[in-house]
N, C-alpha and C. Protein backbone atom coordinates (compact mmCIF):
# COMPACT_ATOMS: atom_id res chain seq x y z
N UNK A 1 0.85 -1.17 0.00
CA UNK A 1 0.00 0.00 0.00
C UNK A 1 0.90 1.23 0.00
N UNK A 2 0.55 2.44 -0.89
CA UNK A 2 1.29 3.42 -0.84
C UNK A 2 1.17 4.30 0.16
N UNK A 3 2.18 4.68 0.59
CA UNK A 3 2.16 6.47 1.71
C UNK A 3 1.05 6.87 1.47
N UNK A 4 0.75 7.78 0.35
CA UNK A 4 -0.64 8.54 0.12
C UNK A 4 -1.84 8.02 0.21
N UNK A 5 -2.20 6.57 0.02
CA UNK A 5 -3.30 6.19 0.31
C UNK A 5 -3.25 5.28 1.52
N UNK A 6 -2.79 5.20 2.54
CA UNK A 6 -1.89 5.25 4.06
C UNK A 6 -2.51 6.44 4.55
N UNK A 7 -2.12 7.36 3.79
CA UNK A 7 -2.43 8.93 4.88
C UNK A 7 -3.86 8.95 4.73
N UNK A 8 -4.43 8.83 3.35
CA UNK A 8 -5.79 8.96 3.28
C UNK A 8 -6.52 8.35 4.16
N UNK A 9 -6.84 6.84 4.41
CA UNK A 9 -7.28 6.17 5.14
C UNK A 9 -7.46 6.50 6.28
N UNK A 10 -5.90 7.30 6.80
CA UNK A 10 -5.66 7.70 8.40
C UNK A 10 -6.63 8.61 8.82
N UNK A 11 -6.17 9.60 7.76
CA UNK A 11 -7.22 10.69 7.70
C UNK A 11 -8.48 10.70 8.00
N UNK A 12 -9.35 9.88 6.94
CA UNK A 12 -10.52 9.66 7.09
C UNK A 12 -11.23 8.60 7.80
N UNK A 13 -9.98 7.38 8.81
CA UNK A 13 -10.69 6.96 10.03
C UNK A 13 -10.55 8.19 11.19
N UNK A 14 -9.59 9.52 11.17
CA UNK A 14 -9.75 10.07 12.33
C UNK A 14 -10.44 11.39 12.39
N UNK A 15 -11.24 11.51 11.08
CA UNK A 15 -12.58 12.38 10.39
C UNK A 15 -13.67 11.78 11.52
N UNK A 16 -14.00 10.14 10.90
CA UNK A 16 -15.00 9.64 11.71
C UNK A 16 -14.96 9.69 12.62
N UNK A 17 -13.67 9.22 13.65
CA UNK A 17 -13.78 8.93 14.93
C UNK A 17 -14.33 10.07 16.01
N UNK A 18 -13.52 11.64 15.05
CA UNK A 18 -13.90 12.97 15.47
C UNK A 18 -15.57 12.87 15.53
N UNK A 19 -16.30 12.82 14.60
CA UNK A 19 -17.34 13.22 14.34
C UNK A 19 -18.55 12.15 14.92
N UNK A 20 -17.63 10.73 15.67
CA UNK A 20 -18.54 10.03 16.76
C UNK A 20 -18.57 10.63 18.04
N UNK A 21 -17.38 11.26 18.66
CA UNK A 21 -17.19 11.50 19.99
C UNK A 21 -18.37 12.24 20.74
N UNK A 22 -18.48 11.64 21.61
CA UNK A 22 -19.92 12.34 22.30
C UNK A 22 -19.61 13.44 23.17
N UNK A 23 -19.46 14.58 23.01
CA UNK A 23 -18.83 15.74 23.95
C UNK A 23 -19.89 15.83 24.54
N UNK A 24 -20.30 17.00 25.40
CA UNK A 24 -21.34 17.13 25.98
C UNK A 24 -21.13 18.52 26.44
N UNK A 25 -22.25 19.22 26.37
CA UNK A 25 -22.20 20.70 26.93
C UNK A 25 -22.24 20.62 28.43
N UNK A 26 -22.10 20.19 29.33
CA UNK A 26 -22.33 20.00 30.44
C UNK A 26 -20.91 19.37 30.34
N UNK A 27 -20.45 19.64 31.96
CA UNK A 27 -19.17 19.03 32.57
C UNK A 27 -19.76 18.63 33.75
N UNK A 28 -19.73 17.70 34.46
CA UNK A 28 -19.57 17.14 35.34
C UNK A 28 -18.21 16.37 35.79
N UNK A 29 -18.49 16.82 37.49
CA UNK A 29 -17.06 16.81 38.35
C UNK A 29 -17.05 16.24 39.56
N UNK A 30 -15.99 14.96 39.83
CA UNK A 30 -16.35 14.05 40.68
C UNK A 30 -14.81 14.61 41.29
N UNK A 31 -14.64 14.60 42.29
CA UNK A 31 -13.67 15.45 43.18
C UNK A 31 -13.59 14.77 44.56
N UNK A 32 -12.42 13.96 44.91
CA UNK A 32 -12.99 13.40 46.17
C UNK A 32 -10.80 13.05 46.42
N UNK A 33 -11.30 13.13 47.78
CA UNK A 33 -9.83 12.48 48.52
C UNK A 33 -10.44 11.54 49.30
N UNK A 34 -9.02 11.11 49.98
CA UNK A 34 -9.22 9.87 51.48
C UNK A 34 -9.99 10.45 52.44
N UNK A 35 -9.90 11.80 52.51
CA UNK A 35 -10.72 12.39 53.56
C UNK A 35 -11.83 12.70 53.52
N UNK A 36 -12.15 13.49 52.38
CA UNK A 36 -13.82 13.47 51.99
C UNK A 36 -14.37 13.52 50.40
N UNK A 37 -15.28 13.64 50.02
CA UNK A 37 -15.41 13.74 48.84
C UNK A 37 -16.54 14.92 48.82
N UNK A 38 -15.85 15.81 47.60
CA UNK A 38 -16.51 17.33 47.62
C UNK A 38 -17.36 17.50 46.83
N UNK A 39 -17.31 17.03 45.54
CA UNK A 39 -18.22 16.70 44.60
C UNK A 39 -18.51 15.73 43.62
N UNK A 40 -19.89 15.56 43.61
CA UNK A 40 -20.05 14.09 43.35
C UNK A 40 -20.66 14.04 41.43
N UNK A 41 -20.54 14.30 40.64
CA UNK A 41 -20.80 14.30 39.27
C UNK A 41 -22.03 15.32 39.49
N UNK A 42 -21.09 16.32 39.90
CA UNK A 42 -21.94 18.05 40.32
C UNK A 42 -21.37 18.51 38.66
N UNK A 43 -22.38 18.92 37.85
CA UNK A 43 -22.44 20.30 36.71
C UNK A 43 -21.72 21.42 37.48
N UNK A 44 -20.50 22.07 36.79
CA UNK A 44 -19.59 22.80 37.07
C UNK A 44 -19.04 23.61 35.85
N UNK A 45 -19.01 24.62 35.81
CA UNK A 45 -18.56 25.76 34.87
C UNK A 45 -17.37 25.12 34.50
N UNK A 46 -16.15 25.28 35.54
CA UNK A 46 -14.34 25.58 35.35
C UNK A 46 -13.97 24.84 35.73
N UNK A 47 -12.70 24.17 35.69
CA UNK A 47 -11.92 23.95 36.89
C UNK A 47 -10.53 24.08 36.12
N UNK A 48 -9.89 24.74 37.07
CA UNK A 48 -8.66 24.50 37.22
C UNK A 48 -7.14 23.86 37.84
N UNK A 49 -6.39 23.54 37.31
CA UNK A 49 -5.89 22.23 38.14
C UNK A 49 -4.33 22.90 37.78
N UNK A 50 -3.44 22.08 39.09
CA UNK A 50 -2.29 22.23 38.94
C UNK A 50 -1.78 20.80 38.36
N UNK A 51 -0.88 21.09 37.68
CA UNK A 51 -0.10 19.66 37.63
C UNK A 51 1.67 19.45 37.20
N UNK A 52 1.90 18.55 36.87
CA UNK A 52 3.43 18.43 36.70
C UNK A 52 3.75 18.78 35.40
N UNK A 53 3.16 18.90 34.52
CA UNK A 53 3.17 19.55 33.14
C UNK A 53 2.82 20.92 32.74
N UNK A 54 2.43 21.06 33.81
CA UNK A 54 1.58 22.89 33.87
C UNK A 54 0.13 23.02 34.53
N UNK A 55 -0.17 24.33 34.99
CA UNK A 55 -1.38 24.06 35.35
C UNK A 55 -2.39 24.35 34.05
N UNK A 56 -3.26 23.95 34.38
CA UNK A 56 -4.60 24.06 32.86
C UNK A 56 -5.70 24.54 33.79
N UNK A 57 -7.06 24.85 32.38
CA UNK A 57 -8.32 25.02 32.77
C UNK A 57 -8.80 23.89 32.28
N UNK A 58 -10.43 23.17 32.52
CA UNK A 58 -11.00 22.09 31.88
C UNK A 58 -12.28 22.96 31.78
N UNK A 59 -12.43 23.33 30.57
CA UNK A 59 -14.29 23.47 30.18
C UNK A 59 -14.90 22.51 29.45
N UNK A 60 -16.28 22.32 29.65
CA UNK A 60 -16.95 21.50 29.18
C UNK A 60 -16.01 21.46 27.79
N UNK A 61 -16.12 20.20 26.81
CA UNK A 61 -15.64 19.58 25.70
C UNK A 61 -14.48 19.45 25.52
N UNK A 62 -13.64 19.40 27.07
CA UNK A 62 -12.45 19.75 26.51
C UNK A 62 -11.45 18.25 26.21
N UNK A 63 -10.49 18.77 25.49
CA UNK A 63 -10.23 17.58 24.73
C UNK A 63 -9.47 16.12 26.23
N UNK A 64 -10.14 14.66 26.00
CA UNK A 64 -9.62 13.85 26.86
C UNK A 64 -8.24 13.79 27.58
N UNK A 65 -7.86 13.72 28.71
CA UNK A 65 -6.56 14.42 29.39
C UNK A 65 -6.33 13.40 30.30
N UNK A 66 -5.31 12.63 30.78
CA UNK A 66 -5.03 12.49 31.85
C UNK A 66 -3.69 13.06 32.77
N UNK A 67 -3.58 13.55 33.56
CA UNK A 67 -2.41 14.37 34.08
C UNK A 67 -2.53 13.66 35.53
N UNK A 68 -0.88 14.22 35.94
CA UNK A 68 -0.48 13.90 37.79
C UNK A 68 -0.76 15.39 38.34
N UNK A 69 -1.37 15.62 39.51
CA UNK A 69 -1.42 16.99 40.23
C UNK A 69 -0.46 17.07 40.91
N UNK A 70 0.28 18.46 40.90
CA UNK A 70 1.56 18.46 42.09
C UNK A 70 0.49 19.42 42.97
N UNK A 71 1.27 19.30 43.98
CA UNK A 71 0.40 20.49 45.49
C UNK A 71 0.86 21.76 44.73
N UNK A 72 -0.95 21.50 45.07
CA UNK A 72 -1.21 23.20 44.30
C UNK A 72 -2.65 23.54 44.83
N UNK A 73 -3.38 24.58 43.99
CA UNK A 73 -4.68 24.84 44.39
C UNK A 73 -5.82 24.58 43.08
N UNK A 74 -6.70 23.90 43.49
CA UNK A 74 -7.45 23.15 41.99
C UNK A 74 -8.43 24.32 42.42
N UNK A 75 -8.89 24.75 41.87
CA UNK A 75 -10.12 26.03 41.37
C UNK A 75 -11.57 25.33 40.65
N UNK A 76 -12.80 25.60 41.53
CA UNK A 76 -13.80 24.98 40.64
C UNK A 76 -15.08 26.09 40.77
N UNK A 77 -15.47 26.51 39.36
CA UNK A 77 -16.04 27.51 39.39
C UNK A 77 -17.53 26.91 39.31
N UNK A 78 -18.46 26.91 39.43
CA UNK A 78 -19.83 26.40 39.69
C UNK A 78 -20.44 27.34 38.46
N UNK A 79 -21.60 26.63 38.06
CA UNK A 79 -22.39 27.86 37.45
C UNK A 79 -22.88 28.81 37.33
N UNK A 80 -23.07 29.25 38.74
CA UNK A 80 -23.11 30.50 38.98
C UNK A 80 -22.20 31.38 38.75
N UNK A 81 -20.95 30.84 38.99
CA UNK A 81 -19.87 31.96 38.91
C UNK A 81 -19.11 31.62 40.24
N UNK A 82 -19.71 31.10 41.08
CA UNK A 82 -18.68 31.16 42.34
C UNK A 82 -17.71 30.08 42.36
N UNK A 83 -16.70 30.70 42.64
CA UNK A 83 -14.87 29.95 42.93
C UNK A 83 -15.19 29.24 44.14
N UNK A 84 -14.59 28.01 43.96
CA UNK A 84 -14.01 27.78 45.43
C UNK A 84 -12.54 26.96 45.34
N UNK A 85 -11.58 27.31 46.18
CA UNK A 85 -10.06 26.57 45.83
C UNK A 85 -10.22 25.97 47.09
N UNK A 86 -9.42 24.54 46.29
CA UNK A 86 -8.95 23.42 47.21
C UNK A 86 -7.64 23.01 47.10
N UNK A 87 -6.60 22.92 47.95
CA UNK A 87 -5.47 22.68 48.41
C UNK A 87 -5.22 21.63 48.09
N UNK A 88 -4.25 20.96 47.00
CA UNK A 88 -4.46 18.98 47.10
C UNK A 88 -2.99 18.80 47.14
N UNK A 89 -2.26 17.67 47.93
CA UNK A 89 -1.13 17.07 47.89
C UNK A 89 -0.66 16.54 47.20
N UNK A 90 -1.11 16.04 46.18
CA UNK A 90 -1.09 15.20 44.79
C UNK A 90 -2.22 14.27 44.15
N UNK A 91 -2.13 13.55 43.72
CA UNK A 91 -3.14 12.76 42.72
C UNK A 91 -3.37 13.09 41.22
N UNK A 92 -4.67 12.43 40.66
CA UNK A 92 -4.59 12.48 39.25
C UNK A 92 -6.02 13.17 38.62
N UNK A 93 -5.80 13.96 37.79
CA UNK A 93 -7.05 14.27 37.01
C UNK A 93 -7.10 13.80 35.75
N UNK A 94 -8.25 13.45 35.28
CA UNK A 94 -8.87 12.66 34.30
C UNK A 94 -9.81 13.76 33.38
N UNK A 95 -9.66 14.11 32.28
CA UNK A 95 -11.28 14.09 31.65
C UNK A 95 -11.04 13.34 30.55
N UNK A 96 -12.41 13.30 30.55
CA UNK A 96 -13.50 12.13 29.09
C UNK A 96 -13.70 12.74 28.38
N UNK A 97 -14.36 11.55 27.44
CA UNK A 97 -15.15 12.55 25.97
C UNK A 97 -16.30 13.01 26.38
N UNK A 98 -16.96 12.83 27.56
CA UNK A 98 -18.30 12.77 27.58
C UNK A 98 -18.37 14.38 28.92
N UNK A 99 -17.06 14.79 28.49
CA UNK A 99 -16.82 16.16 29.14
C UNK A 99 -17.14 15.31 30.99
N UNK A 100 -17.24 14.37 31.24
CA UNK A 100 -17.13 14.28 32.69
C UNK A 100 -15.45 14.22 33.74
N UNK A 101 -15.02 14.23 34.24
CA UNK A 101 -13.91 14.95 34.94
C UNK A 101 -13.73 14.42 36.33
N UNK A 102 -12.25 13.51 36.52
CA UNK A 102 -12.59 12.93 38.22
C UNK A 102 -11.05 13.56 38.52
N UNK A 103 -10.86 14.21 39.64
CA UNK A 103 -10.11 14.60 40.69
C UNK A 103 -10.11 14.01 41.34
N UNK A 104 -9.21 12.85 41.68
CA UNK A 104 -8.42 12.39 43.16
C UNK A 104 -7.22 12.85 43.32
N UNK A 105 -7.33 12.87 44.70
CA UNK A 105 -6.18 14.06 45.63
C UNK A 105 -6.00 12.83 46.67
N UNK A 106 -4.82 12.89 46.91
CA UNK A 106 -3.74 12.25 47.75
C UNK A 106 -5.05 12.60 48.98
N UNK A 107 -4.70 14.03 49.00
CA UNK A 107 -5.15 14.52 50.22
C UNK A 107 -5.79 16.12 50.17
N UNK A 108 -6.96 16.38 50.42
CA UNK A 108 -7.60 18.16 49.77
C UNK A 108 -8.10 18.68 51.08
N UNK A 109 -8.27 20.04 51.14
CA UNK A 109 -9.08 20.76 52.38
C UNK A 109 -8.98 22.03 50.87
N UNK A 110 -10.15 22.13 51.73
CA UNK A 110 -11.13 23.78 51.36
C UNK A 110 -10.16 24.95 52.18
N UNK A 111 -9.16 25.34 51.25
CA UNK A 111 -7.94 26.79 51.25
C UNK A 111 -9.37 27.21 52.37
N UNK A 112 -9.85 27.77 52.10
CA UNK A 112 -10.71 28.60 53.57
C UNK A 112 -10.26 27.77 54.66
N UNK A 113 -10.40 26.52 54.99
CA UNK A 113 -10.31 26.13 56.16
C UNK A 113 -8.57 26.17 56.63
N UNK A 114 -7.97 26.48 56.09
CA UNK A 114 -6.21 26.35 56.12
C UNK A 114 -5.88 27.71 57.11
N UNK A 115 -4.92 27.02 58.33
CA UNK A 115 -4.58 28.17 59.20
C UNK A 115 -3.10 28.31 58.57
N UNK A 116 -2.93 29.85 58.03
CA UNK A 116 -1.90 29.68 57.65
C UNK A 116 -0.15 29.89 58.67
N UNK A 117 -0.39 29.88 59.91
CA UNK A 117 0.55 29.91 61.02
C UNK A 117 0.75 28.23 60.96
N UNK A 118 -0.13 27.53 60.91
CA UNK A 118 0.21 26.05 61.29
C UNK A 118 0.72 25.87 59.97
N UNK A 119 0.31 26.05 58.80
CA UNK A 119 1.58 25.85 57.34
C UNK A 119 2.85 25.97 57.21
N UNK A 120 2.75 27.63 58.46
CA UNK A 120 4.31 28.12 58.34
C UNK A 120 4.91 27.07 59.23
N UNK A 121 4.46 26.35 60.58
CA UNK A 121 5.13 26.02 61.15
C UNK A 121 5.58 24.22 60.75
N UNK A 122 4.39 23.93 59.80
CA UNK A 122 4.74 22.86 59.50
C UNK A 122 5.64 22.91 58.35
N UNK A 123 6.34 23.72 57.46
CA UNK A 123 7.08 24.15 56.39
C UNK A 123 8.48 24.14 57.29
N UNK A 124 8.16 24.88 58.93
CA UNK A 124 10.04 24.77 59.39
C UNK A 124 10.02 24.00 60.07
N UNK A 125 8.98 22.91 60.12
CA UNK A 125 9.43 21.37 60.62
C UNK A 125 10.08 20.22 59.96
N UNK A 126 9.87 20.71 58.98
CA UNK A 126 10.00 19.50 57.72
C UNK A 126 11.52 20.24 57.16
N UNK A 127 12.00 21.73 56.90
CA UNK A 127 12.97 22.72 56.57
C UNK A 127 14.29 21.67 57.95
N UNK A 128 13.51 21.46 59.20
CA UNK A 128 14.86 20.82 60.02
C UNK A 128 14.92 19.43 59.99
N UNK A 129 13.67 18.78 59.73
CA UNK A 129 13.55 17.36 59.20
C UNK A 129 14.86 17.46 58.33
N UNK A 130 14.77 17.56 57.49
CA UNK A 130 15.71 18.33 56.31
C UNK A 130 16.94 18.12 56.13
N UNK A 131 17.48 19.00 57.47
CA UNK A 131 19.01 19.66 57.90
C UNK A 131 19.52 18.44 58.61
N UNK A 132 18.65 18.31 59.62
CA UNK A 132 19.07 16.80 59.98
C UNK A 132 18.64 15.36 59.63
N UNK A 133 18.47 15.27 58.39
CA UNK A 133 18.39 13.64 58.08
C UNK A 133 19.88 13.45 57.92
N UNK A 134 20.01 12.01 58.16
CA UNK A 134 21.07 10.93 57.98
C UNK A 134 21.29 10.34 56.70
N UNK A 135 19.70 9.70 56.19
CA UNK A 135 20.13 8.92 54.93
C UNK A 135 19.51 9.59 53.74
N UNK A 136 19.60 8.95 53.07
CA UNK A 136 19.15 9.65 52.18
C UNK A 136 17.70 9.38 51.56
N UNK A 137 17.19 8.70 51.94
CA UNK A 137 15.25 8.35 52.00
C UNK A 137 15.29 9.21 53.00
N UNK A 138 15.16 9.61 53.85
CA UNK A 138 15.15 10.71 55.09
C UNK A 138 15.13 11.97 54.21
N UNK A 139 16.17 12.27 53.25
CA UNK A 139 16.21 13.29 52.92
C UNK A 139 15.42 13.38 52.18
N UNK A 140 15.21 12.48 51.09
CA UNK A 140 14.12 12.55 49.92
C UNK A 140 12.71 13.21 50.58
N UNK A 141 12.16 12.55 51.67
CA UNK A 141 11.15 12.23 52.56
C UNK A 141 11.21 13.65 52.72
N UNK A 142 12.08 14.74 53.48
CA UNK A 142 11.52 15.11 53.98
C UNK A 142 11.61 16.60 52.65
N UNK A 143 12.19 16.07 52.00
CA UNK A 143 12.29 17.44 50.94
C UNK A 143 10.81 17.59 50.00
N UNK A 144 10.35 15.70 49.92
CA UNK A 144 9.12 16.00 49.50
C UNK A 144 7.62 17.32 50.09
N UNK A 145 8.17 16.61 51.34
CA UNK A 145 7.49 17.42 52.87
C UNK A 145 7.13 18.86 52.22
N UNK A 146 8.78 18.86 51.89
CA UNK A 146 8.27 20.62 52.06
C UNK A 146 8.02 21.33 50.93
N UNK A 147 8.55 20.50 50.12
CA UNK A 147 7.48 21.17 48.64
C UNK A 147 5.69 20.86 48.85
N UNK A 148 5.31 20.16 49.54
CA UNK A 148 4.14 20.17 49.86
C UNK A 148 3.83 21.31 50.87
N UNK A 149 4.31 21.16 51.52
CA UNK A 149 4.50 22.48 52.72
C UNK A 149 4.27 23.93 51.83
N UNK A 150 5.68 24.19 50.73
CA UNK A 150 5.73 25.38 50.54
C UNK A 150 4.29 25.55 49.57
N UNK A 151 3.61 25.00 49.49
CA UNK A 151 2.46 25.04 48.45
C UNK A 151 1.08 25.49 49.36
N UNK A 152 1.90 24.57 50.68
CA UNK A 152 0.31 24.80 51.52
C UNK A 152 0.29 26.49 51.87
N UNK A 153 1.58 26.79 52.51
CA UNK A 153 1.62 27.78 52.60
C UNK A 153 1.03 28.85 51.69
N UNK A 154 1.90 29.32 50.66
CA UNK A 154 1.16 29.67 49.29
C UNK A 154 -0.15 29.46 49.19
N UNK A 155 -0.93 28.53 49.00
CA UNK A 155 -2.66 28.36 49.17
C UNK A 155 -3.05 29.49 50.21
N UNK A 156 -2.45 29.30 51.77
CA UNK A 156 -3.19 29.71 52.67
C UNK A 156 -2.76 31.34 52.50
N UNK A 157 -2.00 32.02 52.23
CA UNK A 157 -1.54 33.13 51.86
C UNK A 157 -2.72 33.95 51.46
């Protein structure tokens, strides 16, 4: 079979495949950690997410994604218009074709509820964790710490 009718074919199985995908004007957003789960395939305007590749927005249709979250602040705008940011330690976001969207987080709290004195102090616990480890999993351990730390902080800011 030649190149050109190779490309054609390609082409026009990924014409069709485009023109099956079921997008959906509606996003729905399933959002949940070990600790609680915030929303349950709730209709949602926005969200925004941090991750190890960059942070993004997800609006309804947006194209299928899977990404790792680093600690950051995921943003979810409701239909109305109202924001609310959540603090997450890591995990993975997902969207579909069907514009639906799942957030798991290592670990999340609602930035409102974050005292940001206990961030600072847990940022120079983990800063001497740090100074004094021995091995070097100790060190890894606790350097992870505080890039989580310096994020919480930042959120609660």
């Amino acid at each position: 079979m030649s190149f050109v009718k190779n490309a054609r074919l390609l082409a026009a199985r990924g014409a069709r495949l485009a023109q099956n995908r079921s997008y959906s004007d509606e996003m729905k957003l399933t959002f949940a950690a070990a600790n609680k789960t915030f929303y349950d395939a709730a209709v949602v305007r926005q969200i925004d997410v941090p991750s190890f590749s960059g942070a993004f927005g997800i609006l309804a249709k947006h194209v299928p994604t899977l990404a790792v979250l680093k600690p950051g602040v995921v943003q979810v705008t409701d239909n109305e218009g109202k924001l609310t940011k959540y603090f997450v330690s890591s995990g993975s976001v997902t969207v579909n074709e069907d514009s639906s969207v799942q957030v798991l987080a290592e670990e999340a709290h609602n930035v409102a509820d974050i005292d940001v004195n206990e961030a600072r102090q847990l940022l120079s616990k983990y800063q001497s964790e740090l100074s004094s480890a021995a091995s070097d999993k100790a060190k890894a351990e606790a350097a992870i710490a505080i890039e989580v730390a310096e994020a919480l902080v930042k959120a609660a800011e």
